[in-house]
PDB file of N, CA and C in Angstrom:
ATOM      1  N   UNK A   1     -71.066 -10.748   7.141  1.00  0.00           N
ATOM      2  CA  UNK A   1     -71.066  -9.566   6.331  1.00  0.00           C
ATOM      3  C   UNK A   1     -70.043  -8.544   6.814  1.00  0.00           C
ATOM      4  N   UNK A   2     -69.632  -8.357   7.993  1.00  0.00           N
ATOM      5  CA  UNK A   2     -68.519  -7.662   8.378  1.00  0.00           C
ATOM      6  C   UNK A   2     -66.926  -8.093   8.042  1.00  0.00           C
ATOM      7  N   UNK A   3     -66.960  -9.270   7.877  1.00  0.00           N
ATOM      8  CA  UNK A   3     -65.696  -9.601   7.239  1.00  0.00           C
ATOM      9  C   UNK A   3     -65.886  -8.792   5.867  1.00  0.00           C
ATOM     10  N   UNK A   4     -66.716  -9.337   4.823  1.00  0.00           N
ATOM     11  CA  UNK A   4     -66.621  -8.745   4.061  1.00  0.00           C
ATOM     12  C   UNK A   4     -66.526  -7.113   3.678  1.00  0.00           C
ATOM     13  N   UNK A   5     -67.417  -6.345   4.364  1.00  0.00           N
ATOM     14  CA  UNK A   5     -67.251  -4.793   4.720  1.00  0.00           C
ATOM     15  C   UNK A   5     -65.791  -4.627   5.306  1.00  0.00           C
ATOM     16  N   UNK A   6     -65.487  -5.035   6.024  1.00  0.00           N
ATOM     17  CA  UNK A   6     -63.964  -4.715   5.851  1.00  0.00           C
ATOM     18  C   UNK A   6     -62.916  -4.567   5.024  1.00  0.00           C
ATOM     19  N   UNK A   7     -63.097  -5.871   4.142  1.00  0.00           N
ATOM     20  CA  UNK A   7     -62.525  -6.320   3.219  1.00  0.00           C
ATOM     21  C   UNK A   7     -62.449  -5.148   2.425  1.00  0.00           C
ATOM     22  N   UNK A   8     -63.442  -4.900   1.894  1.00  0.00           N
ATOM     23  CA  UNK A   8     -63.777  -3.897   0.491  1.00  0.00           C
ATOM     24  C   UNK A   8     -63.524  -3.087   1.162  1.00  0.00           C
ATOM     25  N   UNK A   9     -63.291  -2.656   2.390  1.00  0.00           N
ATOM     26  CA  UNK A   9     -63.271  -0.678   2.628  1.00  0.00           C
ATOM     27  C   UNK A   9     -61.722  -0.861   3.054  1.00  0.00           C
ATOM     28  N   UNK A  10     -60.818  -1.873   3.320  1.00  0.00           N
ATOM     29  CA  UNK A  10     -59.204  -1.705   3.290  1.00  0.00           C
ATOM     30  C   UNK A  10     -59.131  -2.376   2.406  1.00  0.00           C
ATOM     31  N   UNK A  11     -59.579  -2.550   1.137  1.00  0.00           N
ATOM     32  CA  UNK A  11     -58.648  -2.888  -0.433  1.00  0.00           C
ATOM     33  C   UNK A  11     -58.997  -1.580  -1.490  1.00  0.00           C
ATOM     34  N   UNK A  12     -59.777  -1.062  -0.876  1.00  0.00           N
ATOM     35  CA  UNK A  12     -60.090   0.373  -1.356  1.00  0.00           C
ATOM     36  C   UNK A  12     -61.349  -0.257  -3.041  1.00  0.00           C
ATOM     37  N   UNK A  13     -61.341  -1.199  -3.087  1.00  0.00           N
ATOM     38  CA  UNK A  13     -62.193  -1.356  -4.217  1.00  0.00           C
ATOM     39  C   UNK A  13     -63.484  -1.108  -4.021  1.00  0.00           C
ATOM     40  N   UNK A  14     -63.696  -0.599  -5.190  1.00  0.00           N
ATOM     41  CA  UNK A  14     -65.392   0.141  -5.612  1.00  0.00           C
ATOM     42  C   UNK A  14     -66.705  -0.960  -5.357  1.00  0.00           C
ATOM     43  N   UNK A  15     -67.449  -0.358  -4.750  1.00  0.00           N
ATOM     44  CA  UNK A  15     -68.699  -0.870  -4.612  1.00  0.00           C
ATOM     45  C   UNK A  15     -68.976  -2.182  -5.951  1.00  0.00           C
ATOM     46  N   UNK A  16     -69.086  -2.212  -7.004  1.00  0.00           N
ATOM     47  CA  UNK A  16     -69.185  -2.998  -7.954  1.00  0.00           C
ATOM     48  C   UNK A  16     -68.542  -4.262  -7.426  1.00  0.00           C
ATOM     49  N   UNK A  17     -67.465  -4.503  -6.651  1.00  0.00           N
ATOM     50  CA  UNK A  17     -66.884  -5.539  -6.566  1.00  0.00           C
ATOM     51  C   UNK A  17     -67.255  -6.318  -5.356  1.00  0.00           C
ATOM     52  N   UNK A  18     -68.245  -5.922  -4.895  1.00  0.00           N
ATOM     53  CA  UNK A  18     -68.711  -6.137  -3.487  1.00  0.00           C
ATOM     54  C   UNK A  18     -69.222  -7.820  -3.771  1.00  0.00           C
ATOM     55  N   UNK A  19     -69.994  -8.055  -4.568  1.00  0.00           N
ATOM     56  CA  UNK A  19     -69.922  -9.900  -4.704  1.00  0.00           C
ATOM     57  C   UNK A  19     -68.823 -10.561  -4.816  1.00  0.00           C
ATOM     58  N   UNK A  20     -68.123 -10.333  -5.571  1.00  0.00           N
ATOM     59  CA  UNK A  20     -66.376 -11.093  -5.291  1.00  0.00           C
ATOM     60  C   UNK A  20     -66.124 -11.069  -4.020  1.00  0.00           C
ATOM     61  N   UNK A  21     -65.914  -9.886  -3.024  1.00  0.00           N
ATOM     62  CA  UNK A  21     -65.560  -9.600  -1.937  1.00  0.00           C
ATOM     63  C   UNK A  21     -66.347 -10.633  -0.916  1.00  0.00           C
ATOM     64  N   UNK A  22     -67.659 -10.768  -0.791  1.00  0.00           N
ATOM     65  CA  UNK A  22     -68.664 -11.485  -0.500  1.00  0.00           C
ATOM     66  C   UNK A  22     -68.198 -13.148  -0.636  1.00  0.00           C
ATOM     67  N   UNK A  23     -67.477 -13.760  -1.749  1.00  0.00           N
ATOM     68  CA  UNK A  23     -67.252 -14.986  -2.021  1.00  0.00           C
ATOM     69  C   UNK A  23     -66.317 -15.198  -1.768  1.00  0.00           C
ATOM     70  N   UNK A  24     -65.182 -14.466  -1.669  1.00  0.00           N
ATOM     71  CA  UNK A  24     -63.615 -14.595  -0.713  1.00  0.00           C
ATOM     72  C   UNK A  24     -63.675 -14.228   0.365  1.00  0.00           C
ATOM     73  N   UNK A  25     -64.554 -13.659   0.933  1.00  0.00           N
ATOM     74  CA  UNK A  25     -64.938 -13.738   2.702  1.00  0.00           C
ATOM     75  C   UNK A  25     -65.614 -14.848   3.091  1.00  0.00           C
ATOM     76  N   UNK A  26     -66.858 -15.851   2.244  1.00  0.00           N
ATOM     77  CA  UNK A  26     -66.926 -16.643   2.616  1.00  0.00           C
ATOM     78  C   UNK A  26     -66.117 -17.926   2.641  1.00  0.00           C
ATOM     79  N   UNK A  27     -65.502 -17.722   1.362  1.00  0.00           N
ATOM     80  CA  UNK A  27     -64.291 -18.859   1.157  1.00  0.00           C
ATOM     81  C   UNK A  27     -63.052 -18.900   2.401  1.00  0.00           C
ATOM     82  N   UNK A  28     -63.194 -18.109   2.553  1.00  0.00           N
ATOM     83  CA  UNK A  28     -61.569 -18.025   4.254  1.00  0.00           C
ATOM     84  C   UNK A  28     -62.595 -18.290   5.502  1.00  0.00           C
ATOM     85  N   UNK A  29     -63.601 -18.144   5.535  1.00  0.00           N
ATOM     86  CA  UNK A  29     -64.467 -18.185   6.356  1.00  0.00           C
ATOM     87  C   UNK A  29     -64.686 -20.042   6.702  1.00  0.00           C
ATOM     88  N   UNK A  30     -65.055 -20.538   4.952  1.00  0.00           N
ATOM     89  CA  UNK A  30     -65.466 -21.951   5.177  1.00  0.00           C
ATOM     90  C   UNK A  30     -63.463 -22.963   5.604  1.00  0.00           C
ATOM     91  N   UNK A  31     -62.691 -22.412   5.493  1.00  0.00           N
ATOM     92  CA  UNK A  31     -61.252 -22.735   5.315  1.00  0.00           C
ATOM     93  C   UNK A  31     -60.919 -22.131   6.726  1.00  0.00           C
ATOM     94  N   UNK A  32     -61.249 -21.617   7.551  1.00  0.00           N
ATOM     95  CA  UNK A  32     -60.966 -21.410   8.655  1.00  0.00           C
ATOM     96  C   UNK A  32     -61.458 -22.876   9.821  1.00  0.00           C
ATOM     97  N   UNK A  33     -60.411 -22.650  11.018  1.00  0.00           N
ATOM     98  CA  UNK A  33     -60.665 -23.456  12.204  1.00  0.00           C
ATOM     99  C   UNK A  33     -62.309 -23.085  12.607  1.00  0.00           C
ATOM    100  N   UNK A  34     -63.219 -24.235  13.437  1.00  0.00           N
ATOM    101  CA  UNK A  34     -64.718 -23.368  13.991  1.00  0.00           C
ATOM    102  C   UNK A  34     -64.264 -24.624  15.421  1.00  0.00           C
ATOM    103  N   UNK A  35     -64.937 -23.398  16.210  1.00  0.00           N
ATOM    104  CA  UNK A  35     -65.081 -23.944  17.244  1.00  0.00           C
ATOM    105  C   UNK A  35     -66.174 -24.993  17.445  1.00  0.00           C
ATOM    106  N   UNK A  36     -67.031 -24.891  16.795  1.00  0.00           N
ATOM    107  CA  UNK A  36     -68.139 -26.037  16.589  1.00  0.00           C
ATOM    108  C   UNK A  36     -67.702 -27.378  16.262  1.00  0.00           C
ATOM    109  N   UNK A  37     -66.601 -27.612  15.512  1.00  0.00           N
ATOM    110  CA  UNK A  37     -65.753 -28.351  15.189  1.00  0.00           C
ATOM    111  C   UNK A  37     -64.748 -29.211  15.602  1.00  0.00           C
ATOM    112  N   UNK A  38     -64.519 -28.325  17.042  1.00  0.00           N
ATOM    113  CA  UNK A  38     -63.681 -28.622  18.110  1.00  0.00           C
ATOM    114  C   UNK A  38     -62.200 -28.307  17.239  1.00  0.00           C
ATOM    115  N   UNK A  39     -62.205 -27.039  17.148  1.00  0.00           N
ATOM    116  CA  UNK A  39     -60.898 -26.361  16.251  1.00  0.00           C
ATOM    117  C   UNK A  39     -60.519 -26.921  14.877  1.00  0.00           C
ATOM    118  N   UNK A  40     -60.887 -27.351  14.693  1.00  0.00           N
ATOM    119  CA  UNK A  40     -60.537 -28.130  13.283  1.00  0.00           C
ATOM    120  C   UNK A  40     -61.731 -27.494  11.860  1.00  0.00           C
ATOM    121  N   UNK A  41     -60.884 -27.443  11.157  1.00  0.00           N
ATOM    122  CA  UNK A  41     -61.341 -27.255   9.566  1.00  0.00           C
ATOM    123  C   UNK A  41     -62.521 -28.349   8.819  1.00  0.00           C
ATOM    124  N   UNK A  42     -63.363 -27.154   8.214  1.00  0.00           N
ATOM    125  CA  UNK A  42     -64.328 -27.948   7.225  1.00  0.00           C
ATOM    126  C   UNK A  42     -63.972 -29.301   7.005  1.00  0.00           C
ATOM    127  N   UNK A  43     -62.817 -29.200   6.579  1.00  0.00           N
ATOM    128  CA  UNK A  43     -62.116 -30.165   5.444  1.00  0.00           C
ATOM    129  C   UNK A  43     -61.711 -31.574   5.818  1.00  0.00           C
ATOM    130  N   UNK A  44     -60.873 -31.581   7.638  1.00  0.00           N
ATOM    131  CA  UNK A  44     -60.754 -31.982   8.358  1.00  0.00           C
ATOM    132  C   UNK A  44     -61.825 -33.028   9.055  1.00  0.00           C
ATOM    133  N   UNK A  45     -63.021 -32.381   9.305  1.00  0.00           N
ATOM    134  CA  UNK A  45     -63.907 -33.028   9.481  1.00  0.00           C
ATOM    135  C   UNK A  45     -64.901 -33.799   8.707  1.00  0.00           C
ATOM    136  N   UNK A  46     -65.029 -33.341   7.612  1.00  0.00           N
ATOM    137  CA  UNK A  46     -65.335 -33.984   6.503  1.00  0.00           C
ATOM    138  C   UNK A  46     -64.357 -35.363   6.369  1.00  0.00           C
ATOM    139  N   UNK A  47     -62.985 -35.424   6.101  1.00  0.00           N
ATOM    140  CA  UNK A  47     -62.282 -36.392   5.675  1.00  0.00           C
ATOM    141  C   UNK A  47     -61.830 -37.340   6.959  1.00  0.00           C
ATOM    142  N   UNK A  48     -62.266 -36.567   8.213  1.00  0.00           N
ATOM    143  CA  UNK A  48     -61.501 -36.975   9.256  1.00  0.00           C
ATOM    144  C   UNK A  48     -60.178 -37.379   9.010  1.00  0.00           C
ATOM    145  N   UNK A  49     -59.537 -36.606   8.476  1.00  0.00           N
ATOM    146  CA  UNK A  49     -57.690 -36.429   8.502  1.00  0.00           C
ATOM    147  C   UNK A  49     -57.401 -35.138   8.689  1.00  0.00           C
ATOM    148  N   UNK A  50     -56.250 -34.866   9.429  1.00  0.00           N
ATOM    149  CA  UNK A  50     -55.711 -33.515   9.487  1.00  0.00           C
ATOM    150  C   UNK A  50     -54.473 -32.777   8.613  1.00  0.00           C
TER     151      UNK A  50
END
């Protein structure tokens, strides 16, 4: 939730847009490296290709 609160308070957009904001913070979130993962992407591990 702090990604997202960020998000919306440096794009300057209005409260109303706060679910969009919410679904493109989780979307870069699931598209990001995790250390759980051993650095590697959702996507990556799923397909096991890099």
């Amino acid at each position: 939730m702090e990604r997202a609160r960020s998000m919306r308070k440096h794009s300057g957009l209005p409260l109303q847009f706060w679910v969009e904001v919410v679904d493109t913070s989780v979307y870069l979130i699931n598209r990001g490296p995790s250390s759980s993962l051993d650095g590697r992407i959702p996507d990556e591990a799923w397909t096991r290709k890099e």
